[in-house]
N, C-alpha and C. Protein backbone atom coordinates (compact mmCIF):
# COMPACT_ATOMS: atom_id res chain seq x y z
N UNK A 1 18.59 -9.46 -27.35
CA UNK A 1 18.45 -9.09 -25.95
C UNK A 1 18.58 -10.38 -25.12
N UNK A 2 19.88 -10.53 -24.25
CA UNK A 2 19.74 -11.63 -23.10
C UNK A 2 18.71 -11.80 -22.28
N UNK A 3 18.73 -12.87 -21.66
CA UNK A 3 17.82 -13.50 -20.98
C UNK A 3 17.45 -12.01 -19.52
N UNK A 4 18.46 -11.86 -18.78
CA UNK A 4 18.47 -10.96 -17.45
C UNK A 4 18.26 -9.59 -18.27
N UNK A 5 18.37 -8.87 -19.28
CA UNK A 5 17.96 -7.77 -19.78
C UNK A 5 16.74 -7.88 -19.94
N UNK A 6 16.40 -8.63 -20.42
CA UNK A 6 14.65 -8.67 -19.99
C UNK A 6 14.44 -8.86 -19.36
N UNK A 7 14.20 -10.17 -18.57
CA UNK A 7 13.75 -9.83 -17.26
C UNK A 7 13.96 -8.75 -16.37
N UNK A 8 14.95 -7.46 -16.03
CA UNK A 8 15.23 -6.64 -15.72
C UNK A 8 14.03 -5.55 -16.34
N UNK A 9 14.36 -5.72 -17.52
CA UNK A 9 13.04 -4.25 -17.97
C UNK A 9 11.70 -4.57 -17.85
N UNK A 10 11.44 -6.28 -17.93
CA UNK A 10 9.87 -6.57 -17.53
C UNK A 10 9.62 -6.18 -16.07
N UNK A 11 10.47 -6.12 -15.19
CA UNK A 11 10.52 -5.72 -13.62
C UNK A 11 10.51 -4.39 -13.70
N UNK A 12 11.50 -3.53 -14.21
CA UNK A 12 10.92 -1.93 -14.57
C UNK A 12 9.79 -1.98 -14.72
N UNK A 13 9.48 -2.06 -15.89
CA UNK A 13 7.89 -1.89 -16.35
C UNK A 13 7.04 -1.89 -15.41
N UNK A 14 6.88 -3.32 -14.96
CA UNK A 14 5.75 -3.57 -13.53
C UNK A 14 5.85 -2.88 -12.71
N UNK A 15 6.97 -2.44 -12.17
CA UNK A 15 7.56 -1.45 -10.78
C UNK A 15 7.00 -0.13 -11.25
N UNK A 16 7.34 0.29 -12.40
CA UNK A 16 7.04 1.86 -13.08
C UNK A 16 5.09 1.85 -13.10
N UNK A 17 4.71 0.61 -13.61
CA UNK A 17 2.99 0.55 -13.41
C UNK A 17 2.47 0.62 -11.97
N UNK A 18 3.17 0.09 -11.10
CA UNK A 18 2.63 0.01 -9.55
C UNK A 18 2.77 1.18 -9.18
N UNK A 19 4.05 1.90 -9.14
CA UNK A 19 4.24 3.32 -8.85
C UNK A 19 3.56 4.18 -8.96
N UNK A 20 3.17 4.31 -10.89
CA UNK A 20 1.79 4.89 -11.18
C UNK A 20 0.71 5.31 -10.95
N UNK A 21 0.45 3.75 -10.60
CA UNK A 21 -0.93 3.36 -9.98
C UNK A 21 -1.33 4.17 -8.54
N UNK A 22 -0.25 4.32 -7.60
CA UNK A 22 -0.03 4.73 -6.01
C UNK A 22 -0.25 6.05 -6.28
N UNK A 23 -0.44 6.67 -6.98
CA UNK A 23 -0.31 8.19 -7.32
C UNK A 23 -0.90 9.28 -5.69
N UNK A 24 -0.85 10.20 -5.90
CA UNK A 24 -1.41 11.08 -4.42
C UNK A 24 -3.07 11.07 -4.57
N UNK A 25 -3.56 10.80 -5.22
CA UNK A 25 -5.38 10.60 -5.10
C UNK A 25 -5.62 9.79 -4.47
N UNK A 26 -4.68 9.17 -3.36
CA UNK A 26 -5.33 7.99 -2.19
C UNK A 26 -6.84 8.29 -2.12
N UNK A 27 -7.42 7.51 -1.50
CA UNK A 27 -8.90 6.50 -1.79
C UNK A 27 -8.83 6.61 0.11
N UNK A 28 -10.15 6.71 0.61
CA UNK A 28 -10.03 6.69 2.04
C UNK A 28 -9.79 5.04 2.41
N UNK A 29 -9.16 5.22 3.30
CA UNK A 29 -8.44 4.44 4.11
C UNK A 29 -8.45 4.82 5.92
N UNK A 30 -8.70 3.05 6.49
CA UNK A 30 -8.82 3.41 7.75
C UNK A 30 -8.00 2.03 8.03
N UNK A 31 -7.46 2.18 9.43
CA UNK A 31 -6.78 1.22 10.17
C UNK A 31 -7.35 0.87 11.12
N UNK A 32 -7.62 -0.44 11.25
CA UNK A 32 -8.52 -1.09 12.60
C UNK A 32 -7.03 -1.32 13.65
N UNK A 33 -7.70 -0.86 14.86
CA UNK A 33 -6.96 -0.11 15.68
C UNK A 33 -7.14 -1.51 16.97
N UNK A 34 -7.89 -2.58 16.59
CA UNK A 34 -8.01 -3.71 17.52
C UNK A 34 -7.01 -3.73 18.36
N UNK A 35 -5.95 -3.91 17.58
CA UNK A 35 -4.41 -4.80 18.27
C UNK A 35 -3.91 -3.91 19.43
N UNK A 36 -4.33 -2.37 19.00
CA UNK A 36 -3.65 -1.90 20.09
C UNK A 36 -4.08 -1.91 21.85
N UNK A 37 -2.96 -1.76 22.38
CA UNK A 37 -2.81 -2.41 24.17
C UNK A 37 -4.50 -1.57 24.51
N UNK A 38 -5.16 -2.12 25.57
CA UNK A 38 -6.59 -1.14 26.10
C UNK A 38 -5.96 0.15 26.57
N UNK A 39 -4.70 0.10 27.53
CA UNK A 39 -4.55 1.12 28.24
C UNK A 39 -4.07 2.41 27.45
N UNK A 40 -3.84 2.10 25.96
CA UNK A 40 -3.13 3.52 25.44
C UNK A 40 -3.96 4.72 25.88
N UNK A 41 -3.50 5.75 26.24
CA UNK A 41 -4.13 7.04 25.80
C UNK A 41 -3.25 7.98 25.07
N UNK A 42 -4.29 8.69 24.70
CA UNK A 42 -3.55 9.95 23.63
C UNK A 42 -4.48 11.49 24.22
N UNK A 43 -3.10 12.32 24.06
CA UNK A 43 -3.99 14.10 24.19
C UNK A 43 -4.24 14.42 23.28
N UNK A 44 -5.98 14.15 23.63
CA UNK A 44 -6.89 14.72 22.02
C UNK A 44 -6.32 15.91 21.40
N UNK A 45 -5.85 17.18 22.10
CA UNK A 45 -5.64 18.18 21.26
C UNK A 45 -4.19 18.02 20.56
N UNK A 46 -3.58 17.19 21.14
CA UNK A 46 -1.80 17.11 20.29
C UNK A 46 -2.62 16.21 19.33
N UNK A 47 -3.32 15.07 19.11
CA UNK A 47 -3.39 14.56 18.17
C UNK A 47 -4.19 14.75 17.10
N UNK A 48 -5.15 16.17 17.53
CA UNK A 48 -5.70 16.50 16.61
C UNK A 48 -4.80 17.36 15.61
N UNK A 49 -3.89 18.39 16.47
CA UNK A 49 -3.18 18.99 15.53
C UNK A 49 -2.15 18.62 14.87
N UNK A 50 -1.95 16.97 15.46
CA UNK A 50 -0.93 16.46 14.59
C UNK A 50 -1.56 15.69 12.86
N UNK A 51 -2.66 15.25 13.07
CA UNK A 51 -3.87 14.87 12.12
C UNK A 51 -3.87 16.00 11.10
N UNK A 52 -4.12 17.60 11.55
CA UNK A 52 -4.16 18.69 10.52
C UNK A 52 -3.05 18.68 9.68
N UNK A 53 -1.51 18.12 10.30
CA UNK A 53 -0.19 18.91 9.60
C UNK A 53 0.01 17.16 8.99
N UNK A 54 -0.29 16.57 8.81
CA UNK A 54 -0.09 14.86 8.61
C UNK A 54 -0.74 14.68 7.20
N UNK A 55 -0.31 13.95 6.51
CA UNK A 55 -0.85 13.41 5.26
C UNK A 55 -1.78 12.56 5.26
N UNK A 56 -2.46 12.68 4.22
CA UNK A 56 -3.82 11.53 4.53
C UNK A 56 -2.91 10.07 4.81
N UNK A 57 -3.71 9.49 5.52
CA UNK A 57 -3.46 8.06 5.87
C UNK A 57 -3.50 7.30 4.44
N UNK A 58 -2.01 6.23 4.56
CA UNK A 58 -2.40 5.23 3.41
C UNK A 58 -1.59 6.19 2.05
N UNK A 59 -0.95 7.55 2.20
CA UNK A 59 -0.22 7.52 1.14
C UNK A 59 1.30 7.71 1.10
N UNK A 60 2.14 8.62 0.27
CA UNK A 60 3.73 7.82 0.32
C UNK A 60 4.22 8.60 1.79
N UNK A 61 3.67 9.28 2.31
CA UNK A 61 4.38 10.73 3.08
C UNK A 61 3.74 10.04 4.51
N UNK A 62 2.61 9.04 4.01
CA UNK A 62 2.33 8.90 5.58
C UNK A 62 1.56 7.54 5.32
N UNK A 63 2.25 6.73 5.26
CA UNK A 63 1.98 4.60 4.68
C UNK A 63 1.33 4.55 6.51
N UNK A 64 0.48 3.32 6.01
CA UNK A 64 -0.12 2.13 6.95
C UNK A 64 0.65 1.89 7.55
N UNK A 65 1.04 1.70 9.20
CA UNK A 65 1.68 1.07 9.78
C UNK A 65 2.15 -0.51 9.38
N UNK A 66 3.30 -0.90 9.26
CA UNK A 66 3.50 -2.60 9.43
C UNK A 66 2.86 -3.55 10.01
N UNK A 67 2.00 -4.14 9.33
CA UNK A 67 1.09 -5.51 10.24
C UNK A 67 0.28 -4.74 10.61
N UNK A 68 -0.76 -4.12 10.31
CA UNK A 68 -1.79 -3.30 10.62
C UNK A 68 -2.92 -3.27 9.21
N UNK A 69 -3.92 -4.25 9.94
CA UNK A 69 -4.74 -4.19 8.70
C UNK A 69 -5.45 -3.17 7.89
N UNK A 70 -5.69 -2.42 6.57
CA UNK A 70 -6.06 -1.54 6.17
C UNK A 70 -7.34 -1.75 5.05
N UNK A 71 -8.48 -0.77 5.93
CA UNK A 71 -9.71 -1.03 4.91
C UNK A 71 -9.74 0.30 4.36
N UNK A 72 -9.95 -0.27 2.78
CA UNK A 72 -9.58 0.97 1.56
C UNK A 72 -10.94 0.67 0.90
N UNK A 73 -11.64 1.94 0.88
CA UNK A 73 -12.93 1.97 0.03
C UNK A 73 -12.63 2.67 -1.75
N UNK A 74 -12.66 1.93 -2.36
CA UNK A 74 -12.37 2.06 -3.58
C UNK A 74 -13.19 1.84 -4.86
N UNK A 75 -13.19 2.51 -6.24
CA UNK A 75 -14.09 2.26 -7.25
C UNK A 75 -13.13 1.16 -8.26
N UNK A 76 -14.02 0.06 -8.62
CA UNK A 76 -13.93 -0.89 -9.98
C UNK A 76 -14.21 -0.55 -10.75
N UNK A 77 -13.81 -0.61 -11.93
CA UNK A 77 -14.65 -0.11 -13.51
C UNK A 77 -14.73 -1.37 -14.61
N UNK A 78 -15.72 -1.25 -14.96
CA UNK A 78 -16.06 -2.65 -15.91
C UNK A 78 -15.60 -2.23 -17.16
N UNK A 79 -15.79 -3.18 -18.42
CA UNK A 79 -14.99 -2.70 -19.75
C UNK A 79 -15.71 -1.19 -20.05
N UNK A 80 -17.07 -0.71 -20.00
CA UNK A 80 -18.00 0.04 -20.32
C UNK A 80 -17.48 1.71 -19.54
N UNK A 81 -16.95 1.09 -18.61
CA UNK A 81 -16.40 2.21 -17.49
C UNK A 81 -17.39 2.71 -16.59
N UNK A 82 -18.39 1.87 -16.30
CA UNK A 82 -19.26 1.80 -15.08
C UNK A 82 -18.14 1.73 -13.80
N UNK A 83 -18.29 2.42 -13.02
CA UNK A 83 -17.57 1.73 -11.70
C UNK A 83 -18.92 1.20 -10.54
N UNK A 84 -17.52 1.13 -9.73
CA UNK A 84 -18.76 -0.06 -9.23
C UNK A 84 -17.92 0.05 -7.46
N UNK A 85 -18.52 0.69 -6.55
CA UNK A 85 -17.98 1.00 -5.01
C UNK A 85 -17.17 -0.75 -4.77
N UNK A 86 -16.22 -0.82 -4.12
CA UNK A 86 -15.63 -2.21 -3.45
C UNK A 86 -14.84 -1.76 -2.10
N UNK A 87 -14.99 -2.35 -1.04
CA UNK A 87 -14.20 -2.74 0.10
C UNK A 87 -13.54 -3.61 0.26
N UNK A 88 -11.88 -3.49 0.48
CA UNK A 88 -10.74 -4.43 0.99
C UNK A 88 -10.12 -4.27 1.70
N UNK A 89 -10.06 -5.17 2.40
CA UNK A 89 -8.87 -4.98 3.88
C UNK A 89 -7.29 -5.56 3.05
N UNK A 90 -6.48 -4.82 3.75
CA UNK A 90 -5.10 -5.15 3.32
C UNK A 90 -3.96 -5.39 4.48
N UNK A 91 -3.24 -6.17 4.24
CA UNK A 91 -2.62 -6.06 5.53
C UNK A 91 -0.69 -6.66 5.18
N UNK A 92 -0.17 -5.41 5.06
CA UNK A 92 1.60 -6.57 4.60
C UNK A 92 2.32 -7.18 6.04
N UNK A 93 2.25 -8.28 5.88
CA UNK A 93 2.92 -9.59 6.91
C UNK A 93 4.45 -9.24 6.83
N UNK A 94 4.96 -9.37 5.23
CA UNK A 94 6.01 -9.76 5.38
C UNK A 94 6.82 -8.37 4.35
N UNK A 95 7.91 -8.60 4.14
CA UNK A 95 8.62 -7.57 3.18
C UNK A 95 10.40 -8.29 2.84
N UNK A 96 10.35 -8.58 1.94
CA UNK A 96 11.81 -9.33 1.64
C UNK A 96 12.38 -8.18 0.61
N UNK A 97 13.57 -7.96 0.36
CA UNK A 97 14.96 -7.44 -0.27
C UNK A 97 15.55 -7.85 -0.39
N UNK A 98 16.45 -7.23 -1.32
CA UNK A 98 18.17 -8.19 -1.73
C UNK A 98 17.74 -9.12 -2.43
N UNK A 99 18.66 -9.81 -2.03
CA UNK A 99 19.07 -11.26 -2.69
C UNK A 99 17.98 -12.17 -2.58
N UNK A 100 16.87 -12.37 -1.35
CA UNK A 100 16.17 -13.17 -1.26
C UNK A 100 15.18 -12.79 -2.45
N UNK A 101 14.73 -11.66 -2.41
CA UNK A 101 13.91 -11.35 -3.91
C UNK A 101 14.01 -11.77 -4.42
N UNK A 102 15.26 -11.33 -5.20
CA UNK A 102 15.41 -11.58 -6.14
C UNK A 102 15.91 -12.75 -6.81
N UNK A 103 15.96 -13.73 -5.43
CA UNK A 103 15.84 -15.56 -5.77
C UNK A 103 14.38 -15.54 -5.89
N UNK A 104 13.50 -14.83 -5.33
CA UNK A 104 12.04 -15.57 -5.64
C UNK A 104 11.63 -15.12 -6.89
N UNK A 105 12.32 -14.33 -7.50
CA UNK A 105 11.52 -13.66 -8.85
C UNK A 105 12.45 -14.28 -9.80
N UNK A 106 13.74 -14.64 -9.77
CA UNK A 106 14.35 -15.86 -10.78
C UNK A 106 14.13 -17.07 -10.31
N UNK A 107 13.01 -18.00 -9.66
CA UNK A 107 12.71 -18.98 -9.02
C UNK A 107 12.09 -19.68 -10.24
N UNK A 108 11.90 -19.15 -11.10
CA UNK A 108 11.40 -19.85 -12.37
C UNK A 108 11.97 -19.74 -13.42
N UNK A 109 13.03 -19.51 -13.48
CA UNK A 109 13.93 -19.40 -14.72
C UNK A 109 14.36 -20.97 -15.14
């Protein structure tokens, strides 16, 4: 097996585990709403019924806004399989494709 055939299926692999991982049992999730302008308003009743027909926040049908920080309340599990409650804020800055990627992921060859 060449050098880029592996590395190619070790990148499957990881991609196929992350995917996995994202499954539809999203974990609650909220977006701090700081950034936005004071003056917005919204019509409570359009946005409530848009909330009913909408996917939970934070999964594939309905992602975190761009640059919008996200606090995800989530369980840890130790080797024993105790879990254990954790809070993290998340927030993606940036997002690269193509070619630049995939110079940063052969950047160590």
């Amino acid at each position: 097996m060449n050098k880029q055939t592996y590395n190619l299926f070790i990148i499957l692999v990881l991609i196929i585990s992350i995917l996995g991982g994202c499954g539809q049992d999203t974990k609650d999730i909220s977006v701090n709403e700081e950034e936005t302008e004071q003056g917005e308003t919204e019509n409570t009743e359009a946005s409530e019924k848009k909330e009913e027909t909408e996917a939970k926040l934070g999964s594939r049908s309905n992602p975190v806004p761009f640059k919008k920080t996200a606090t995800v309340d989530d369980e840890l599990y130790n080797d024993e399989g105790e879990a254990f409650p954790i809070k993290f804020d998340l927030t993606v800055v940036e997002v690269e494709r193509g070619d630049a990627a995939y110079k940063k992921i052969n950047f160590y060859e």
